[in-house]
N, C-alpha and C. Protein backbone atom coordinates (compact mmCIF):
# COMPACT_ATOMS: atom_id res chain seq x y z
N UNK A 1 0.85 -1.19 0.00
CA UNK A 1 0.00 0.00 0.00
C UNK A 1 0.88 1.24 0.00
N UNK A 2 0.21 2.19 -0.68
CA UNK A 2 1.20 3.65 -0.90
C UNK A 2 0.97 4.68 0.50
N UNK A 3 1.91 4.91 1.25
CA UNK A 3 2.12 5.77 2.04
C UNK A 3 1.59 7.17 1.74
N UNK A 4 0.18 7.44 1.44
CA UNK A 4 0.01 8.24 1.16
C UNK A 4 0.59 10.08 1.91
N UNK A 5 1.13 9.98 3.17
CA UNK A 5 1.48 11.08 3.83
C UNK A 5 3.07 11.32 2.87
N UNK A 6 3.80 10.04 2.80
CA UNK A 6 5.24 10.70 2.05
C UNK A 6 4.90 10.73 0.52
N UNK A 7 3.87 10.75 0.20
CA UNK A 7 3.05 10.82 -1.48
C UNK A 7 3.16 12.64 -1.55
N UNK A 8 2.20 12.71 -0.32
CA UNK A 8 1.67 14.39 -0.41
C UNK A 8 2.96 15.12 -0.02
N UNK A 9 3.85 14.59 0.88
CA UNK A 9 4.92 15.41 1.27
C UNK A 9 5.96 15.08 -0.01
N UNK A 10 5.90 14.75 -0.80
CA UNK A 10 6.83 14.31 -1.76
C UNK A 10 6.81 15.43 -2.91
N UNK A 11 5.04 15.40 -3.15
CA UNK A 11 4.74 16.55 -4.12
C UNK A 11 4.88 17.39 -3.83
N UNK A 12 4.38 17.73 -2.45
CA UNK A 12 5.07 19.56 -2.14
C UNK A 12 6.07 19.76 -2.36
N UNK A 13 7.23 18.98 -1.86
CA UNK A 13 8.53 19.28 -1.89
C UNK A 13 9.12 19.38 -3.50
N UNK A 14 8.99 18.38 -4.44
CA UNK A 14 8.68 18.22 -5.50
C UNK A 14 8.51 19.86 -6.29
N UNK A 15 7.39 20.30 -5.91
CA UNK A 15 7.13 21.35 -6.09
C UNK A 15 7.40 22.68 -5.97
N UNK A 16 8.11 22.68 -5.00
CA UNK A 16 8.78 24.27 -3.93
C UNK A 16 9.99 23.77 -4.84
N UNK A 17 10.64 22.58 -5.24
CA UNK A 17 12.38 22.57 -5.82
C UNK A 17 12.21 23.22 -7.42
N UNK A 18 11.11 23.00 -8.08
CA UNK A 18 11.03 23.45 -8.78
C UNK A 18 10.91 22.35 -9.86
N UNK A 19 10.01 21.15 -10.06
CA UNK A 19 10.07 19.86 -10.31
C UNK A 19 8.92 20.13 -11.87
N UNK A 20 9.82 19.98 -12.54
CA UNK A 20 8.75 19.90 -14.10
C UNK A 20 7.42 19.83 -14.29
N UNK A 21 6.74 20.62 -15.12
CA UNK A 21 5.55 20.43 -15.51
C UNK A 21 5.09 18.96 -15.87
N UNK A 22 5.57 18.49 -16.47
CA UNK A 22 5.68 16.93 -16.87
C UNK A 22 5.67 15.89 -15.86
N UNK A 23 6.61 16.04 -15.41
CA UNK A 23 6.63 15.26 -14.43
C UNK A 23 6.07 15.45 -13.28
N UNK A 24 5.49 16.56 -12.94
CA UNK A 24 4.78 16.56 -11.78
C UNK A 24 3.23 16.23 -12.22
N UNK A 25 2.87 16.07 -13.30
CA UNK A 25 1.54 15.99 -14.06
C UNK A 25 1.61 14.39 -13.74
N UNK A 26 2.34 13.80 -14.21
CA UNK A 26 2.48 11.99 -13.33
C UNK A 26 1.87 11.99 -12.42
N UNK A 27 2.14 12.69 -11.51
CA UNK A 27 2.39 12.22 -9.97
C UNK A 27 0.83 12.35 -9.62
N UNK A 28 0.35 10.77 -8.71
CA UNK A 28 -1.18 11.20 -8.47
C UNK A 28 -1.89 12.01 -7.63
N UNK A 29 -3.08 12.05 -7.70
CA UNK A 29 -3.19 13.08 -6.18
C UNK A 29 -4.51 12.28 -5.66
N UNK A 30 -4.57 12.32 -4.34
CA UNK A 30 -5.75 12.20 -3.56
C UNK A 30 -6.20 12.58 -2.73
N UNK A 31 -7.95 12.57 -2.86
CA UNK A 31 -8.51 13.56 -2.23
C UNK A 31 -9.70 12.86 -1.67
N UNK A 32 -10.27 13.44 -1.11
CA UNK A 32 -11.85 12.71 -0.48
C UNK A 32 -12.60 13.20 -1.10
N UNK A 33 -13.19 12.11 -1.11
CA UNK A 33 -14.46 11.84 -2.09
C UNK A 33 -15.37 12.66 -2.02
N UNK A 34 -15.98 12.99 -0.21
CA UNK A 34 -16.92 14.04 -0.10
C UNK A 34 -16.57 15.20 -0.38
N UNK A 35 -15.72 15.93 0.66
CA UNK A 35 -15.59 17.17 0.85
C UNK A 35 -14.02 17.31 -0.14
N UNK A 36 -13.85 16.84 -0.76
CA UNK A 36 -12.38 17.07 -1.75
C UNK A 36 -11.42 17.66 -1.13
N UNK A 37 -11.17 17.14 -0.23
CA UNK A 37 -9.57 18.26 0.83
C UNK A 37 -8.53 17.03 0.19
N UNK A 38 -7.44 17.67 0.07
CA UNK A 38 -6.23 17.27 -0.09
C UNK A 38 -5.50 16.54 1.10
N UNK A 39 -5.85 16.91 2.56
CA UNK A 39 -5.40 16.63 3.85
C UNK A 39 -5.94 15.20 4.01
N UNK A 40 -5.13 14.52 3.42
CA UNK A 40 -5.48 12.54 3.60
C UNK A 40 -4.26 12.23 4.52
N UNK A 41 -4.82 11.66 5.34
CA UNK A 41 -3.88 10.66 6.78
C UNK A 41 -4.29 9.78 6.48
N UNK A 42 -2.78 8.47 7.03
CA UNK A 42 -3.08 7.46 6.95
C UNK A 42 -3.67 6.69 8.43
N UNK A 43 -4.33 5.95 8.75
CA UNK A 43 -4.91 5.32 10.23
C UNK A 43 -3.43 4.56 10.55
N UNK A 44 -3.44 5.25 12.01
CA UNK A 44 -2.45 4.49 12.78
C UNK A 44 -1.81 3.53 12.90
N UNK A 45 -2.90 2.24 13.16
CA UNK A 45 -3.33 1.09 13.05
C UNK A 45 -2.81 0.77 12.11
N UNK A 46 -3.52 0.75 10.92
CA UNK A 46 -3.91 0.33 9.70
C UNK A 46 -3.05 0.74 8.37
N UNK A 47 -2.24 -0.04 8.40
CA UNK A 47 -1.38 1.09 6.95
C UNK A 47 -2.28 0.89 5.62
N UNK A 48 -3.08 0.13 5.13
CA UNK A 48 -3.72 -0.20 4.09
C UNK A 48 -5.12 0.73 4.17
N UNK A 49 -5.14 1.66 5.32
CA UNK A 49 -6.73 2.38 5.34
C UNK A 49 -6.12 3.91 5.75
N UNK A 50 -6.65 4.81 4.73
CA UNK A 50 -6.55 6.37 4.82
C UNK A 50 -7.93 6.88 5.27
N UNK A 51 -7.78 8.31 5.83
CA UNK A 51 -8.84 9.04 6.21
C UNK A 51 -8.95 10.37 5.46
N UNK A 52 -9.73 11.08 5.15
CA UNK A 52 -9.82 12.60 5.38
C UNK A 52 -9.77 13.30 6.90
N UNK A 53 -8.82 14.26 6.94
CA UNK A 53 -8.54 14.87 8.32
C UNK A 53 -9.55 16.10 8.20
N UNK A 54 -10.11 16.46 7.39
CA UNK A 54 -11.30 17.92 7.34
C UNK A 54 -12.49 16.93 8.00
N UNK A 55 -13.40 16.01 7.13
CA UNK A 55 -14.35 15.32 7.31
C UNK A 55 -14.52 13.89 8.12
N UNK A 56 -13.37 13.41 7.96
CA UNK A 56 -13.44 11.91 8.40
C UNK A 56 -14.16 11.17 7.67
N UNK A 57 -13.79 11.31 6.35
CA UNK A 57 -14.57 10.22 5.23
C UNK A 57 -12.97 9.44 5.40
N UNK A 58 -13.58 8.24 4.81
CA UNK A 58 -12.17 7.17 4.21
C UNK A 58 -12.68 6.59 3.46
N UNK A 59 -13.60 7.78 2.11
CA UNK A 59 -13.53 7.20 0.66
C UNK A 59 -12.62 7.90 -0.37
N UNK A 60 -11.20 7.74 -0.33
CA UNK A 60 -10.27 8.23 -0.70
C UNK A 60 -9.95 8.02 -2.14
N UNK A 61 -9.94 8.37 -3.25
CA UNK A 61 -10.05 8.15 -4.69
C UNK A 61 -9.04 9.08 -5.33
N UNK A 62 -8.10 8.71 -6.27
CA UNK A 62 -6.98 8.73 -6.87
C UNK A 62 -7.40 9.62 -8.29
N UNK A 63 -6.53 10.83 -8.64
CA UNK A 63 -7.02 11.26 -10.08
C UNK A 63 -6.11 12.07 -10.25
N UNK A 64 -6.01 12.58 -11.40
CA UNK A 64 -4.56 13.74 -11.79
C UNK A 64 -5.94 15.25 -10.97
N UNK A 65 -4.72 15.76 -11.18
CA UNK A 65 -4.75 17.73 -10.85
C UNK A 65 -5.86 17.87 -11.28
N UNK A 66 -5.93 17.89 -12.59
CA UNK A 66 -6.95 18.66 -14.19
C UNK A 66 -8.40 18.41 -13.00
N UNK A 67 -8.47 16.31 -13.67
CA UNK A 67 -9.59 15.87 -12.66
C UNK A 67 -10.22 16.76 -11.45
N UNK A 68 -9.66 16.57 -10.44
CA UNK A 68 -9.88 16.90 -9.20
C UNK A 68 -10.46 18.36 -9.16
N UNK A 69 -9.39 19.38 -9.89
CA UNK A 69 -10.10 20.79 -9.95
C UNK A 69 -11.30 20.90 -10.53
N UNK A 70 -11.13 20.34 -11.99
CA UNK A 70 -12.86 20.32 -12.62
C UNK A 70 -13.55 19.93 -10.89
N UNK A 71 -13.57 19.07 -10.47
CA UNK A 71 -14.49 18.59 -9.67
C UNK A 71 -14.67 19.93 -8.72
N UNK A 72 -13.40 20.56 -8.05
CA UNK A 72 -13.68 21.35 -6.73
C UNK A 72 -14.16 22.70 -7.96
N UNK A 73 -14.17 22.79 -8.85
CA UNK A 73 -14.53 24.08 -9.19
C UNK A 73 -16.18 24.05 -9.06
N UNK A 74 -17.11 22.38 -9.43
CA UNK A 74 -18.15 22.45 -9.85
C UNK A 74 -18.66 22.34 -8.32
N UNK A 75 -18.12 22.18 -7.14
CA UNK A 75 -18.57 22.21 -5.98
C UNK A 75 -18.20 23.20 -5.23
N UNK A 76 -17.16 24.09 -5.06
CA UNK A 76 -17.09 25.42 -4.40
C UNK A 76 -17.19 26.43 -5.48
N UNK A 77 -17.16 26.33 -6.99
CA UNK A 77 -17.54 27.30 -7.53
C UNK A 77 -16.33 28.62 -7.81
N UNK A 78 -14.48 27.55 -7.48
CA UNK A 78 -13.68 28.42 -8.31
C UNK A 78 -12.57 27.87 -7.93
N UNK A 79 -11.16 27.80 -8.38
CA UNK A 79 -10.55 26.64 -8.51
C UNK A 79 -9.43 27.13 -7.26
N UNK A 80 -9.18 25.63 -6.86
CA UNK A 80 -8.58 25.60 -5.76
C UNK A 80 -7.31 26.63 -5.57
N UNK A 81 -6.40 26.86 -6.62
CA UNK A 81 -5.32 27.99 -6.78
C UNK A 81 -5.58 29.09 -6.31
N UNK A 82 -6.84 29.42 -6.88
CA UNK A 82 -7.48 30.28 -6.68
C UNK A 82 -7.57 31.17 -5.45
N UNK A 83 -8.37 29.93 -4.84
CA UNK A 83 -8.28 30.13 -3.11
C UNK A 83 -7.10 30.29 -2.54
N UNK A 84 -6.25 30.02 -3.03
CA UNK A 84 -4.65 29.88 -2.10
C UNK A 84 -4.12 31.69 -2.64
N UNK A 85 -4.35 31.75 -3.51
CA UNK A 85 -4.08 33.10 -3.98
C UNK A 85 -4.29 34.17 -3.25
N UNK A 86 -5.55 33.91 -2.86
CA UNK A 86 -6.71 35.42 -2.07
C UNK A 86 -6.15 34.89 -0.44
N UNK A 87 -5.67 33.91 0.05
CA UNK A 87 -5.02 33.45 1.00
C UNK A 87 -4.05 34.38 1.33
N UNK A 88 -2.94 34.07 0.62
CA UNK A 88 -1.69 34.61 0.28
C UNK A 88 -1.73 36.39 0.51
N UNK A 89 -2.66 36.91 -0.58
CA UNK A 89 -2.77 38.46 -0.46
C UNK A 89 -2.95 39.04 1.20
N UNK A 90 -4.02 38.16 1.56
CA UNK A 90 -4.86 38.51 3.12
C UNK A 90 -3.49 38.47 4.28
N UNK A 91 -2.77 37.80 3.81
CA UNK A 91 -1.21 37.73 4.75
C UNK A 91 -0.49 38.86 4.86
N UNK A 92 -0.11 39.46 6.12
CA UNK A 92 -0.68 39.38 7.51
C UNK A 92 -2.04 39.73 7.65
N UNK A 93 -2.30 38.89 8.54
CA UNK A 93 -3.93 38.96 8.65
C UNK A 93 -4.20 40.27 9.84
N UNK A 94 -2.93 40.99 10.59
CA UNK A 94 -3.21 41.87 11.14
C UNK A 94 -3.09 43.38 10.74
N UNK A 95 -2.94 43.45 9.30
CA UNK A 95 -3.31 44.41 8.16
C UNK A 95 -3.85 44.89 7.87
């Protein structure tokens, strides 16, 4: 079973080094099924069973980037970058 915590920490890092368009387009991503958060833990216990840490679903489903955004765009209504963007600006939040 794939360690999904050194998956997600792999891509970030991956990402901040400055890791190809191409090749980071490979790399899978997963998200929960319900509420689509990126924040997947794996159960303690259990190395073969993941959770969502927002919701506590553990119907965890595998898809590229493209996928996933179509999806969070048609359920929050604008794409996840997006949000991290207007994040970013609001910093410091005592401004």
């Amino acid at each position: 079973m794939i360690n999904l915590r050194i998956v997600t920490q792999s891509v970030v890092l991956k990402t901040k080094i400055g890791m190809d368009k191409e090749s980071f387009d490979d790399e899978p991503l997963y998200y929960c099924k319900r509420c689509l958060s990126l924040n997947i833990r794996q159960m303690p216990m259990a190395e073969d069973k993941s959770y969502c840490e927002d919701c506590g679903n553990v119907d965890i489903v595998e898809s590229s980037f493209e996928e996933w955004d179509e999806l969070y765009v048609e359920k929050y209504g604008h794409h996840y970058l997006e949000k991290e963007e207007k994040k970013e600006k609001k910093w410091p939040y005592w401004y």
